[in-house]
Protein backbone atom coordinates (compact mmCIF):
# COMPACT_ATOMS: atom_id res chain seq x y z
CA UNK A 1 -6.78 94.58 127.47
CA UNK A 2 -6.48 97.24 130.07
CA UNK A 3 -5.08 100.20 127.63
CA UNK A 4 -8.70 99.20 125.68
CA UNK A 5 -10.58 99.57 128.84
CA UNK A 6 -8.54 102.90 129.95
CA UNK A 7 -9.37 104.88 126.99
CA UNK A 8 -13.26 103.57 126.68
CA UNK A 9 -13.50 104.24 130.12
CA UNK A 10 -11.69 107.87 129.96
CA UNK A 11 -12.36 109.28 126.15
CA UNK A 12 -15.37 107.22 124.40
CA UNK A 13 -17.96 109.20 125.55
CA UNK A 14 -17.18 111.49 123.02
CA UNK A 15 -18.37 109.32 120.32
CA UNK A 16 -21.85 109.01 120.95
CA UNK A 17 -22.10 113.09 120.79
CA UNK A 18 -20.05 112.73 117.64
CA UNK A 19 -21.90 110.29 115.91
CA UNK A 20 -25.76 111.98 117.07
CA UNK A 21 -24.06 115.23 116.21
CA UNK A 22 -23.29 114.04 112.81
CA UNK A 23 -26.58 112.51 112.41
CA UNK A 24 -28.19 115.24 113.29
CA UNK A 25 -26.29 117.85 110.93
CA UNK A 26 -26.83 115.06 107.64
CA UNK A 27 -31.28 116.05 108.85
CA UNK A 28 -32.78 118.77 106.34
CA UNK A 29 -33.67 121.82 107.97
CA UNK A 30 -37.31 121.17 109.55
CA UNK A 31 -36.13 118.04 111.20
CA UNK A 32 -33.20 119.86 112.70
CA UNK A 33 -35.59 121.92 115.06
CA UNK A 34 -37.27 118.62 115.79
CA UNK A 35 -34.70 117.19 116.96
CA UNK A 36 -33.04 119.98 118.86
CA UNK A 37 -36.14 120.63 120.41
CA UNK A 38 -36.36 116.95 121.60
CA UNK A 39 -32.59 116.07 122.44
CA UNK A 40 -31.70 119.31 124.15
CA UNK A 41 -35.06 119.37 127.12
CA UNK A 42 -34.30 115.29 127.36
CA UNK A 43 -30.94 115.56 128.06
CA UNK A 44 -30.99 118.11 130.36
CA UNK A 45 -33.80 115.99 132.14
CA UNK A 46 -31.90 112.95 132.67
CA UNK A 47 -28.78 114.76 133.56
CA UNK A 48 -31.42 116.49 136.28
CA UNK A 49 -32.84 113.16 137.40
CA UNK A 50 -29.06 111.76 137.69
CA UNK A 51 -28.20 114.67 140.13
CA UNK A 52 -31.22 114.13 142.16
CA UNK A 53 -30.10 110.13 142.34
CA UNK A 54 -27.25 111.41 143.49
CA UNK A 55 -28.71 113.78 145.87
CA UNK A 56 -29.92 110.41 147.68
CA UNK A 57 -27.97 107.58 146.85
CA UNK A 58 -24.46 107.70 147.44
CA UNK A 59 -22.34 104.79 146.48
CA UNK A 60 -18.62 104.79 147.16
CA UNK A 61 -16.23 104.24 144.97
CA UNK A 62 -15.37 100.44 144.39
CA UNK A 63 -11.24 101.91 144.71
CA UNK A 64 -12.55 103.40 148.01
CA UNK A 65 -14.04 100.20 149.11
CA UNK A 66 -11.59 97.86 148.02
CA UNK A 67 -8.88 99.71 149.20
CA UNK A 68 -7.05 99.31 145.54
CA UNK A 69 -5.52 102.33 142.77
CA UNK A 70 -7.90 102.18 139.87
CA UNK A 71 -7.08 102.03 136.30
CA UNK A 72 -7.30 105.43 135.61
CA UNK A 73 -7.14 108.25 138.42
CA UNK A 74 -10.21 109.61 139.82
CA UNK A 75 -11.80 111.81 142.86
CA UNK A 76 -12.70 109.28 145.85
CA UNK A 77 -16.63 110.78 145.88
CA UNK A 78 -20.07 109.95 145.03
CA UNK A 79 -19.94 107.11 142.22
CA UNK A 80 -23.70 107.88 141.68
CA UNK A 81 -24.45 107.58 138.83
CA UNK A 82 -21.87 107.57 136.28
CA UNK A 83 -21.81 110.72 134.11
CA UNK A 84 -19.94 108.93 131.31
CA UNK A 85 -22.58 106.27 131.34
CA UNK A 86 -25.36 108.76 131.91
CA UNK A 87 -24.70 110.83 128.78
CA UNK A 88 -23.99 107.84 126.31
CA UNK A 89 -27.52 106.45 127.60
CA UNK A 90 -29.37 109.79 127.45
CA UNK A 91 -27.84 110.28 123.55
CA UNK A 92 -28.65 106.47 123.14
CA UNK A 93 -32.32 106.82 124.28
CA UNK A 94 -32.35 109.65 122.31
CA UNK A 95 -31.00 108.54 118.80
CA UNK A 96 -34.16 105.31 119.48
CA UNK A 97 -36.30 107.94 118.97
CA UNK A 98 -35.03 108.80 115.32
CA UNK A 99 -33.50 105.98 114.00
CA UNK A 100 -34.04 102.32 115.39
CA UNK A 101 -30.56 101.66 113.96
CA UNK A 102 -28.44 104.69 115.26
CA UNK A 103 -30.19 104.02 118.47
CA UNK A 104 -28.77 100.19 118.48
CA UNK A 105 -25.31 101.40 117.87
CA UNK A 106 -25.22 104.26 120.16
CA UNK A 107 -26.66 101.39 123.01
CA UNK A 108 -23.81 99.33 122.41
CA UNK A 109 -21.38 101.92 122.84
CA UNK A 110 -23.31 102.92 125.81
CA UNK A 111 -22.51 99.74 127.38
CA UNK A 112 -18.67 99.57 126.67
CA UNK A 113 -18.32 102.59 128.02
CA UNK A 114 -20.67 101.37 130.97
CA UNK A 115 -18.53 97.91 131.51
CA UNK A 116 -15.43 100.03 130.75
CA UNK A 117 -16.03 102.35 133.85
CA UNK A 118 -16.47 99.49 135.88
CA UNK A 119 -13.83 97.50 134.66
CA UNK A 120 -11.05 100.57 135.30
CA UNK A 121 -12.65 100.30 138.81
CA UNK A 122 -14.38 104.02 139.04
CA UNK A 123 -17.75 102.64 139.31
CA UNK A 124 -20.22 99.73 141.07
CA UNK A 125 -22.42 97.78 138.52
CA UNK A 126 -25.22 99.58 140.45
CA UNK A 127 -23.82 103.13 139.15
CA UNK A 128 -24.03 102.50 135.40
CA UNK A 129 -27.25 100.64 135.65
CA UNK A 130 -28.79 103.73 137.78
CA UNK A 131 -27.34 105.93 134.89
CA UNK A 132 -28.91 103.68 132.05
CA UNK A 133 -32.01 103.90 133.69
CA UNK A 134 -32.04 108.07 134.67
CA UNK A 135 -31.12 107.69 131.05
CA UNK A 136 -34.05 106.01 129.35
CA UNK A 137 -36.65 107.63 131.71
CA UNK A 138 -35.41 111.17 131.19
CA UNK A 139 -35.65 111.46 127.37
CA UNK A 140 -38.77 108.50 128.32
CA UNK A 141 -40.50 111.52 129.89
CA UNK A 142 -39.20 114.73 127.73
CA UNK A 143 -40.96 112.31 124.83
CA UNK A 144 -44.07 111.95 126.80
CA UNK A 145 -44.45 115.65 127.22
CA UNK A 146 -44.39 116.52 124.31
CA UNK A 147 -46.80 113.82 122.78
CA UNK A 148 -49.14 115.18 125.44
CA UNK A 149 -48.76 118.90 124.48
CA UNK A 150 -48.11 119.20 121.11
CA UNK A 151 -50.45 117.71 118.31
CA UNK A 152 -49.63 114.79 115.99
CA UNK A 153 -50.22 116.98 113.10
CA UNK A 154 -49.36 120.57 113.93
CA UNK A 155 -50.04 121.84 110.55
CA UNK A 156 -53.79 120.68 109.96
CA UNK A 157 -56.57 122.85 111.82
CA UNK A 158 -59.20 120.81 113.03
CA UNK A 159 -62.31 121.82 111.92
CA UNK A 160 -65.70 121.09 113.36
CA UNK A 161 -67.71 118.19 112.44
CA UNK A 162 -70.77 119.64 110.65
CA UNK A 163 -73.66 117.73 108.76
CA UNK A 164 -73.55 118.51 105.00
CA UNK A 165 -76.26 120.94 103.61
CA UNK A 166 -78.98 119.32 101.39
């Protein structure tokens, strides 16, 4: 049980990227932009809110705490938020936005990997919640900028309401 919770913990962040990535390249053309154009600012806006958590939360490591060796080696710094967790949630939140389904698969991954950094002993509960949540809120907010600035239907002109001539 430990080897399975060792490599979640250390190497399954990569598949959320892989599977979005693949998702993403089976779009046609037009919804690649799209998407880019969404992922890419949401991302980088819940990595940013993560780093700003960070900037005023700090959480020690539970090894640090509990005075044991973790599962798999790590720094002895700032557990705040987890960046494993943080990414899987962010490309989670993300793939919600395009497909309920991906979405639902990429959130289950997101928690393994969550419960797996815990479980090695790298991270506090309270880490890969905080991550989940900088997560959800980040592409949350990316999302509502854009539905603010940019029109439903881009490609129709609105046209002013007249009264026919009779």
């Amino acid at each position: 049980m430990d080897t399975f919770f060792i490599y979640t913990a250390k190497y399954a962040f990569v598949l959320p990227v892989v599977i979005l990535g693949t998702y993403f390249f089976l779009q046609r053309w037009p919804r690649h932009l799209r998407m880019a154009l969404f992922a890419i600012p949401a991302g980088i806006l819940a990595y940013a809110l993560g780093k700003l958590g960070s900037a005023f939360y700090y959480d020690p490591r539970p090894f640090v705490v509990g005075h044991f060796t973790p599962l798999i080696a790590h720094a002895a710094n700032n557990g705040f938020p987890s960046d494993h967790t943080l990414l899987a949630a962010a490309l989670a939140s993300v793939g919600m936005f395009w497909d309920r389904r991906l979405g639902v698969v990429l959130w289950l991954l997101a928690i393994l990997i969550a419960t797996a950094r815990v479980y090695v002993g790298v991270h506090h509960t309270v880490d890969v919640v905080g991550s989940m949540g900088f997560g959800i809120v980040g592409v949350s907010l990316w999302y509502l900028v854009l539905r603010i600035s940019i029109p439903e239907k881009p490609n129709e002109v609105a046209e002013p309401e007249t009264q026919p001539v009779r």
